[in-house]
N, C-alpha and C. Protein backbone atom coordinates (compact mmCIF):
# COMPACT_ATOMS: atom_id res chain seq x y z
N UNK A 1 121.22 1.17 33.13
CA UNK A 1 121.18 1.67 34.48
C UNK A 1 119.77 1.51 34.99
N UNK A 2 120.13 1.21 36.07
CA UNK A 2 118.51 0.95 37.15
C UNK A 2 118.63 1.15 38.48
N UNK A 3 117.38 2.03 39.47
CA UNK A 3 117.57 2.14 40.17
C UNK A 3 116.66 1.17 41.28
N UNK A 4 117.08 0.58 42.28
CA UNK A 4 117.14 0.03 43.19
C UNK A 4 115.92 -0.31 44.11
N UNK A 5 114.54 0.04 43.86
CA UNK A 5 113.36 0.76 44.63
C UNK A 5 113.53 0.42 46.26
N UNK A 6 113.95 -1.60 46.47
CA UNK A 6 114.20 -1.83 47.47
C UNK A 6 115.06 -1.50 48.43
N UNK A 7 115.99 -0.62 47.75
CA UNK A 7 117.47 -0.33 48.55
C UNK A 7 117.41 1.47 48.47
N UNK A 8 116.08 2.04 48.51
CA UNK A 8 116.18 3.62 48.18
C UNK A 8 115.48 3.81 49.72
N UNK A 9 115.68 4.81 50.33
CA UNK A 9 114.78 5.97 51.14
C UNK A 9 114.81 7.29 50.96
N UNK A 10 114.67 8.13 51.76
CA UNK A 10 114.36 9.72 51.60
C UNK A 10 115.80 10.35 51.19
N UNK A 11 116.90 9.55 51.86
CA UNK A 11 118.28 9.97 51.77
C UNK A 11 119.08 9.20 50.95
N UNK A 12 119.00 7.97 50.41
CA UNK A 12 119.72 7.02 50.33
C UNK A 12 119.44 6.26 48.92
N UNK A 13 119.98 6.31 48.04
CA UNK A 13 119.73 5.93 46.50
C UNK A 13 120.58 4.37 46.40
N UNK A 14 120.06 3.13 46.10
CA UNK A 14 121.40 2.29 45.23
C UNK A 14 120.60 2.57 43.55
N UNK A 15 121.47 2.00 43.07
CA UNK A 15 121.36 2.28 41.57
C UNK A 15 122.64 1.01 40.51
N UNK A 16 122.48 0.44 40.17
CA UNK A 16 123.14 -0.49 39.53
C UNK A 16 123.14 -0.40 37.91
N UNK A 17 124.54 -0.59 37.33
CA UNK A 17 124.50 -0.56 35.94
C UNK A 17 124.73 -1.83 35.31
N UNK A 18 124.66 -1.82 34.26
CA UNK A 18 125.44 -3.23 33.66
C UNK A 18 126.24 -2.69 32.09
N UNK A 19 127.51 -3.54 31.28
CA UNK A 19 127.93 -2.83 30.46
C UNK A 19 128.39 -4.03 29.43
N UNK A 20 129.14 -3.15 28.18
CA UNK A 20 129.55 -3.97 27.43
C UNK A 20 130.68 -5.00 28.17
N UNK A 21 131.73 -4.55 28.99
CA UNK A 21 132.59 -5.76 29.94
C UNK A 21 132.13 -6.39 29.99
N UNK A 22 130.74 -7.24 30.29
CA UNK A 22 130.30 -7.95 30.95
C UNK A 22 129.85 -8.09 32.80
N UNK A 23 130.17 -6.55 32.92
CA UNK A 23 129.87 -6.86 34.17
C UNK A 23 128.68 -6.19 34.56
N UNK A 24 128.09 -6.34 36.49
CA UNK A 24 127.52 -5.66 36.93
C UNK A 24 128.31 -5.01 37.97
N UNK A 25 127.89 -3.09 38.23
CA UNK A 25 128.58 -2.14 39.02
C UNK A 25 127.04 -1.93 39.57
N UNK A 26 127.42 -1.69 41.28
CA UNK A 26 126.01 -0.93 42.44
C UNK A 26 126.82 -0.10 42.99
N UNK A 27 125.83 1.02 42.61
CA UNK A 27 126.27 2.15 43.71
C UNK A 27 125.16 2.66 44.89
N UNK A 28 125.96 2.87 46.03
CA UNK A 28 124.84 3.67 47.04
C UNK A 28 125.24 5.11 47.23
N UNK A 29 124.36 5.62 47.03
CA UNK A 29 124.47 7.53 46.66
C UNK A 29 123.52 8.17 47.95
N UNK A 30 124.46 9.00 48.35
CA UNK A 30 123.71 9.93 49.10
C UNK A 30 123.96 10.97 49.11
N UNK A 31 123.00 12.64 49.21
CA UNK A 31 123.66 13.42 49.43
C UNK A 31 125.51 14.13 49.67
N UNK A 32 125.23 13.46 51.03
CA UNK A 32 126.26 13.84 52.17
C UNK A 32 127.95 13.44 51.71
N UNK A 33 127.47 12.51 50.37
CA UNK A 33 128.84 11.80 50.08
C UNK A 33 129.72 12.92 49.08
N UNK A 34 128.64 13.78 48.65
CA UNK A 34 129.50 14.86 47.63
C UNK A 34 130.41 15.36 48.27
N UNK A 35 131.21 15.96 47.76
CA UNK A 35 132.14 16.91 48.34
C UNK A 35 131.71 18.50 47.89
N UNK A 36 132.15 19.30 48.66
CA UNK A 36 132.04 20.95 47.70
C UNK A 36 133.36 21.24 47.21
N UNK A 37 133.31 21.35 46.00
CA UNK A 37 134.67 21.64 45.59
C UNK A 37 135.58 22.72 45.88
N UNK A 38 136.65 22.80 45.92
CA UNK A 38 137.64 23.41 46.72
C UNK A 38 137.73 24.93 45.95
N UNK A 39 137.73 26.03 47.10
CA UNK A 39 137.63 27.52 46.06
C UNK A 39 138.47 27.45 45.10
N UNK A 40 138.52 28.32 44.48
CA UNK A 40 139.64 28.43 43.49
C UNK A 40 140.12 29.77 43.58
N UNK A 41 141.56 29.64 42.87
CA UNK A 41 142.31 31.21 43.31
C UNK A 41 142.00 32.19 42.08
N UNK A 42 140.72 31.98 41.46
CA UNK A 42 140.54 32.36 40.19
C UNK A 42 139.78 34.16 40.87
N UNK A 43 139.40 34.96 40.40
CA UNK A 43 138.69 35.98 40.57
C UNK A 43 137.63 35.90 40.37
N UNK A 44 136.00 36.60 40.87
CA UNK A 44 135.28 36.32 40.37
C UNK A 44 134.63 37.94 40.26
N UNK A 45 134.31 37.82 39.04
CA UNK A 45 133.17 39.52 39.04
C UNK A 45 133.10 39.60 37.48
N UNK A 46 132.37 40.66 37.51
CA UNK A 46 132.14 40.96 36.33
C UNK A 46 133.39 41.58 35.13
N UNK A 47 133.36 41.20 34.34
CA UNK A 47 134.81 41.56 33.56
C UNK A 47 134.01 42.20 32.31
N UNK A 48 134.80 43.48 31.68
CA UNK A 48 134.33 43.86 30.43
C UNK A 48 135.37 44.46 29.71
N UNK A 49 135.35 44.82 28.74
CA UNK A 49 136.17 45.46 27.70
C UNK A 49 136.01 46.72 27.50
N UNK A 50 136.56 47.28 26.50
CA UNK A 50 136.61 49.00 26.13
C UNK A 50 135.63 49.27 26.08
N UNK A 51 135.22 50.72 26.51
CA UNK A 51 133.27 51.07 26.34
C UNK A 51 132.54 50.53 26.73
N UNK A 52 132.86 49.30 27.97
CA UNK A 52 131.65 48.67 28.47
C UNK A 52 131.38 47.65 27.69
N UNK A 53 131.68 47.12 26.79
CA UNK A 53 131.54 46.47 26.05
C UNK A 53 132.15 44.82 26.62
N UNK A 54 131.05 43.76 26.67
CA UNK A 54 131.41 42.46 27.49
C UNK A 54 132.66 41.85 26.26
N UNK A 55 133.90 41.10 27.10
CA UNK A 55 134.55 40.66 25.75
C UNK A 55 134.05 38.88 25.22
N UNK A 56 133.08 38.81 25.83
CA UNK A 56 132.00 37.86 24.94
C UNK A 56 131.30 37.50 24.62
N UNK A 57 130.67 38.75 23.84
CA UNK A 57 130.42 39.41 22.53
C UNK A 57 129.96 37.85 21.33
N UNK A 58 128.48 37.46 21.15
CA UNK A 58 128.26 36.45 20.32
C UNK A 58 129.26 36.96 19.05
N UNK A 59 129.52 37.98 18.75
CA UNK A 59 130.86 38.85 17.39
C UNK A 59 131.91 38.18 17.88
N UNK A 60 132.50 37.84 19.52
CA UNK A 60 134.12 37.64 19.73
C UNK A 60 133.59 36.09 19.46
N UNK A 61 132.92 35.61 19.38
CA UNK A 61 132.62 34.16 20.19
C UNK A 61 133.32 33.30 18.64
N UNK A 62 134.53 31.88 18.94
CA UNK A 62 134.52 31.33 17.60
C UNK A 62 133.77 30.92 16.58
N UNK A 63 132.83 30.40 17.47
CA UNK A 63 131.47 30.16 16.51
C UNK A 63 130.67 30.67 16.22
N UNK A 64 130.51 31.67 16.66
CA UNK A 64 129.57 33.06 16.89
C UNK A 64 127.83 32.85 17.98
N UNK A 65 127.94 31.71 18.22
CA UNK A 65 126.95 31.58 18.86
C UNK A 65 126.75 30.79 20.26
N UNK A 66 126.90 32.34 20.94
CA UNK A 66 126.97 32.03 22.75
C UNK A 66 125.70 31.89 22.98
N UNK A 67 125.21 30.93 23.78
CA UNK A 67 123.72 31.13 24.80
C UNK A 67 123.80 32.50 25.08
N UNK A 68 124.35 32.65 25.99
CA UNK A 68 124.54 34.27 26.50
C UNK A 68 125.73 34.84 26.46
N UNK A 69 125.62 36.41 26.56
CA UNK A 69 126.85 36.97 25.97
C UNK A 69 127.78 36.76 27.75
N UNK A 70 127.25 36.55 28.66
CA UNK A 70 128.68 36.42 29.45
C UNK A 70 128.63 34.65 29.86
N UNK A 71 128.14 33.70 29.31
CA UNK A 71 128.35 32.44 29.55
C UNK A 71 129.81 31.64 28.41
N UNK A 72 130.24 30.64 29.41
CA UNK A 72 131.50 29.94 29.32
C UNK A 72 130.64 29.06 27.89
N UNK A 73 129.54 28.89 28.12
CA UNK A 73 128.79 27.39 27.40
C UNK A 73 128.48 28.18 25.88
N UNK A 74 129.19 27.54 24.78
CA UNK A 74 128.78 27.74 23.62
C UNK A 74 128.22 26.52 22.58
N UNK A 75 126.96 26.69 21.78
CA UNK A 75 126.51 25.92 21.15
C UNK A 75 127.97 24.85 20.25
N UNK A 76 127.65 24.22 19.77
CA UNK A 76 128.62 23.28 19.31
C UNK A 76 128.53 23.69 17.90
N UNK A 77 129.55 22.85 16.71
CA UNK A 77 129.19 23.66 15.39
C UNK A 77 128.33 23.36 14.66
N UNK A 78 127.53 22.13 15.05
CA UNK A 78 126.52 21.57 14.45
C UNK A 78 125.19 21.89 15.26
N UNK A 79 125.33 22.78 16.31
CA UNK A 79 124.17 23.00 17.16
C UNK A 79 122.85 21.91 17.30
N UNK A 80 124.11 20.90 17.43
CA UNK A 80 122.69 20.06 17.88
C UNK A 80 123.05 19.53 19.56
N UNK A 81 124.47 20.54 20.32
CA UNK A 81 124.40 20.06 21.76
C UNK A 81 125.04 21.69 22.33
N UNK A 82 126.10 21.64 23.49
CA UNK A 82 126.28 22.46 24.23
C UNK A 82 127.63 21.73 24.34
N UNK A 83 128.94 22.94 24.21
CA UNK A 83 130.37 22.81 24.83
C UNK A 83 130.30 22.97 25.56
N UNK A 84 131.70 22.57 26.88
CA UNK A 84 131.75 23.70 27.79
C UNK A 84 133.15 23.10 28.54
N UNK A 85 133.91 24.00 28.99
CA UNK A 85 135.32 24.04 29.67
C UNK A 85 135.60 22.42 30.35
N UNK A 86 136.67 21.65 30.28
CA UNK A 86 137.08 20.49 31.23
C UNK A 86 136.86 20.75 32.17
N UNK A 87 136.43 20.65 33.28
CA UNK A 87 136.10 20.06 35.04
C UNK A 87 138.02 20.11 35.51
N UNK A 88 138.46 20.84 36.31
CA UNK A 88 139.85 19.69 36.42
C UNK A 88 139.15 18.81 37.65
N UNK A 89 139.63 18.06 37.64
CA UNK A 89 139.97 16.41 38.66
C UNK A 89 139.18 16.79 39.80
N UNK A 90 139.66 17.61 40.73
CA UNK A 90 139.50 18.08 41.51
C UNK A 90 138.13 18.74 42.44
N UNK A 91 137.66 19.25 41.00
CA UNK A 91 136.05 19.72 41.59
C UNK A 91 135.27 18.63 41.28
N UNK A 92 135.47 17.61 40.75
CA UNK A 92 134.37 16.32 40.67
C UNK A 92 134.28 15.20 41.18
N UNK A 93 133.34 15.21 41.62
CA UNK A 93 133.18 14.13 43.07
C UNK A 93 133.09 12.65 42.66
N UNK A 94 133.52 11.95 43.40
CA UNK A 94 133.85 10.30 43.04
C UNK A 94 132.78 9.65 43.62
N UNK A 95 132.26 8.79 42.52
CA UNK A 95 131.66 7.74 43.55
C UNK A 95 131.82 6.77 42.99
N UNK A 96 132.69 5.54 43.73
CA UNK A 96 133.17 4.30 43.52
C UNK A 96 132.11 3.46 44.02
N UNK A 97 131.50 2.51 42.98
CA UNK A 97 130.59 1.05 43.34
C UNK A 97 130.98 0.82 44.77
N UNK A 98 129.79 -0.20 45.11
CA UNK A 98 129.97 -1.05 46.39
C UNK A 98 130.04 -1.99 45.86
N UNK A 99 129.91 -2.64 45.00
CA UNK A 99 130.10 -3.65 43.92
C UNK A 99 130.46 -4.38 42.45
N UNK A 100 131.23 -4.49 42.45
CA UNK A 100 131.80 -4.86 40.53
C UNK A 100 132.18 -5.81 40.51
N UNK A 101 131.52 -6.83 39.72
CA UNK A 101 131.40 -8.20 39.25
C UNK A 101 131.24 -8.32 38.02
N UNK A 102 132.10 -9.01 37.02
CA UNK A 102 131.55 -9.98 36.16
C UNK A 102 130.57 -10.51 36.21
N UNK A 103 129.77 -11.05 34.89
CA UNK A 103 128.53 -11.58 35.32
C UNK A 103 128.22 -12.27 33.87
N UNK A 104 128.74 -11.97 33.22
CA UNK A 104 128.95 -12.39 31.78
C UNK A 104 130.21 -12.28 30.96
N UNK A 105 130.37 -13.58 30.32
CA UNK A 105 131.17 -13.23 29.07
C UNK A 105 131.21 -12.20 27.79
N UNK A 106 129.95 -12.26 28.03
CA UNK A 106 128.75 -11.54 26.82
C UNK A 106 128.61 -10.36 27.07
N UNK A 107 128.69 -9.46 26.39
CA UNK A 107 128.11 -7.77 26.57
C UNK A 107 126.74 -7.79 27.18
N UNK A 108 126.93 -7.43 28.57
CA UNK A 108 125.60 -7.38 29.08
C UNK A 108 124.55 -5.83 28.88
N UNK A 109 123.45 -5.64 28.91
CA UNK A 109 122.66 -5.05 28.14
C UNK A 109 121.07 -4.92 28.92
N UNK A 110 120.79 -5.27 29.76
CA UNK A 110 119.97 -4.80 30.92
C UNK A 110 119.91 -5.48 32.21
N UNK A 111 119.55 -4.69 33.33
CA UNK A 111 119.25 -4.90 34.44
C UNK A 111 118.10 -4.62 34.62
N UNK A 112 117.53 -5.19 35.55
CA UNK A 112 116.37 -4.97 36.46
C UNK A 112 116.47 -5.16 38.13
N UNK A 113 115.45 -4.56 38.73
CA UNK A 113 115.56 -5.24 40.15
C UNK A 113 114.20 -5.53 41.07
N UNK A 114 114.43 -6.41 41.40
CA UNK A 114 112.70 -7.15 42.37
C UNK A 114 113.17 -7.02 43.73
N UNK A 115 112.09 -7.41 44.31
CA UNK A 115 112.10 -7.13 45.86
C UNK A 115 113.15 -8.06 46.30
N UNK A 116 113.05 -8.95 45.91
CA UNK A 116 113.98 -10.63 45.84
C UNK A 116 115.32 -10.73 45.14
N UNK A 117 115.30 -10.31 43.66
CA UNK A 117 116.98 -10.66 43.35
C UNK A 117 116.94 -9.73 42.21
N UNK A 118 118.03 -9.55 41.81
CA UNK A 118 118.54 -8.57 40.60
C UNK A 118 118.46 -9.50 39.11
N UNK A 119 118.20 -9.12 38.12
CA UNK A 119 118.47 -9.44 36.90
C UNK A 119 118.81 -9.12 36.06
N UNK A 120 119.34 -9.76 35.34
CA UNK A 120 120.37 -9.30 33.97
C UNK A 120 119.95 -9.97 32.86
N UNK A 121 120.60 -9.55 31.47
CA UNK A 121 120.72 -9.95 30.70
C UNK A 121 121.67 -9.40 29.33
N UNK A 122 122.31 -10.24 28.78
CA UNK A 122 123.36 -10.57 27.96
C UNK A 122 123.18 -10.12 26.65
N UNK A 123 123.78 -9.80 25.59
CA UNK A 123 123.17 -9.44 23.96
C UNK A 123 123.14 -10.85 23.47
N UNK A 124 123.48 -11.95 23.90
CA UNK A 124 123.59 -13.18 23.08
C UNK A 124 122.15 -14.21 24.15
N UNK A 125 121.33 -13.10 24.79
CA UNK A 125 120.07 -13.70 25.25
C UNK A 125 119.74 -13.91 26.67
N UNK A 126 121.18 -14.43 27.45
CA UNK A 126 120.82 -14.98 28.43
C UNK A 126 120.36 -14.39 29.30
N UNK A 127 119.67 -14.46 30.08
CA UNK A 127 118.51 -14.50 31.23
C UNK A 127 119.22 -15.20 32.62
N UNK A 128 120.01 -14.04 33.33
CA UNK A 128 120.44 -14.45 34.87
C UNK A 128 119.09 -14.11 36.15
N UNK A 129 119.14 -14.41 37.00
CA UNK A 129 118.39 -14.07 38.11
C UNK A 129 119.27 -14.44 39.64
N UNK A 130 119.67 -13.56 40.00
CA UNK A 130 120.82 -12.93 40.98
C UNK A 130 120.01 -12.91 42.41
N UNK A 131 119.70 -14.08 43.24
CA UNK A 131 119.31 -13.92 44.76
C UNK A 131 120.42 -12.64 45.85
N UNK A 132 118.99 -11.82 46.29
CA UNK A 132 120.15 -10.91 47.15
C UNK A 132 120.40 -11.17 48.21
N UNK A 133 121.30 -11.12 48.88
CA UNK A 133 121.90 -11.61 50.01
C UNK A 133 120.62 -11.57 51.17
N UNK A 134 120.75 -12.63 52.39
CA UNK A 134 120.14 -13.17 52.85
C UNK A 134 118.65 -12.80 52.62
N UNK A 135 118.49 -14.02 51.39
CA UNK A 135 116.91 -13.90 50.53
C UNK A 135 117.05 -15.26 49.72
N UNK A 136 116.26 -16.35 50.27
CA UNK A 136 116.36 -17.45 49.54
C UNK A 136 115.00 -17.67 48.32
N UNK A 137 115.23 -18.20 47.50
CA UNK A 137 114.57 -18.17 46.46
C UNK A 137 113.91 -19.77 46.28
C-alpha cells in the first residue's frame, strides 16, 4: 500500500495497493464518504449484577483477562493481540476502488508513486512504470 502525494489535499486521500492476484486497486478517500452507522435497537447504560457488582468481572471473563472490567475487548489467549465482537455488515463503511487492474501475472509486491507515473513491481522482479493519464513520458 501507498499513498498518492500527487493525488492528496486537505480533504482528499488516493492511496493504491498492489497484491498477490496480480493486480493494482486506487482508492480516493474522503471524509464525507463514510457513513454513520445506523442506531441500533440495542440499550445503552450501565448494566451490573447482584451487589453492584459489574457482570464483567476479569473472575467472569473466559480468559480471565479483560483490559477493563466493563470493556467488550479481551486480550487473546496468547496475549500477544486484542479480540473483539464481529462488526455486522451494516455499521462498516465501503469503499470500492476507482480502479482494479491486472498488471501482472506474477504476485505483485510493491508500488510506488511519482509526480509522473505509478510503479510496480512483481516477486519474479519485474519493474513496470505506469504513465498517468494525460502525462507523456
Amino acid at each position: 500500500m501507498a499513498f498518492d502525494l500527487w493525488k492528496c489535499d486537505e480533504r482528499n486521500y488516493r492511496f493504491g495497493s498492489v497484491g498477490d492476484d496480480g493486480r493494482l486497486c486506487l482508492w480516493d478517500f474522503n471524509v464525507g464518504m463514510l457513513h454513520r452507522p445506523k442506531t441500533s435497537a440495542r440499550q445503552r447504560g450501565s448494566v451490573s449484577g447482584p451487589a453492584g457488582i459489574s457482570p464483567r468481572s476479569e473472575a467472569a471473563s473466559p480468559l480471565g483477562t479483560l483490559l477493563r472490567s466493563n470493556s467488550l475487548y479481551e486480550a487473546d489467549e496468547y496475549g500477544d493481540g486484542i479480540s473483539h465482537p464481529v462488526e455486522p455488515r451494516s455499521r462498516i463503511p465501503i469503499l470500492p476502488p476507482v480502479l482494479t487492474t491486472v498488471i501482472d501475472t506474477h504476485p505483485a509486491c510493491w508500488l510506488d508513486f511519482t509526480e509522473e507515473a505509478i510503479i510496480t513491481s512483481c516477486k519474479d522482479g519485474h519493474v513496470r512504470t505506469w504513465t498517468r493519464p494525460g502525462t507523456s513520458v
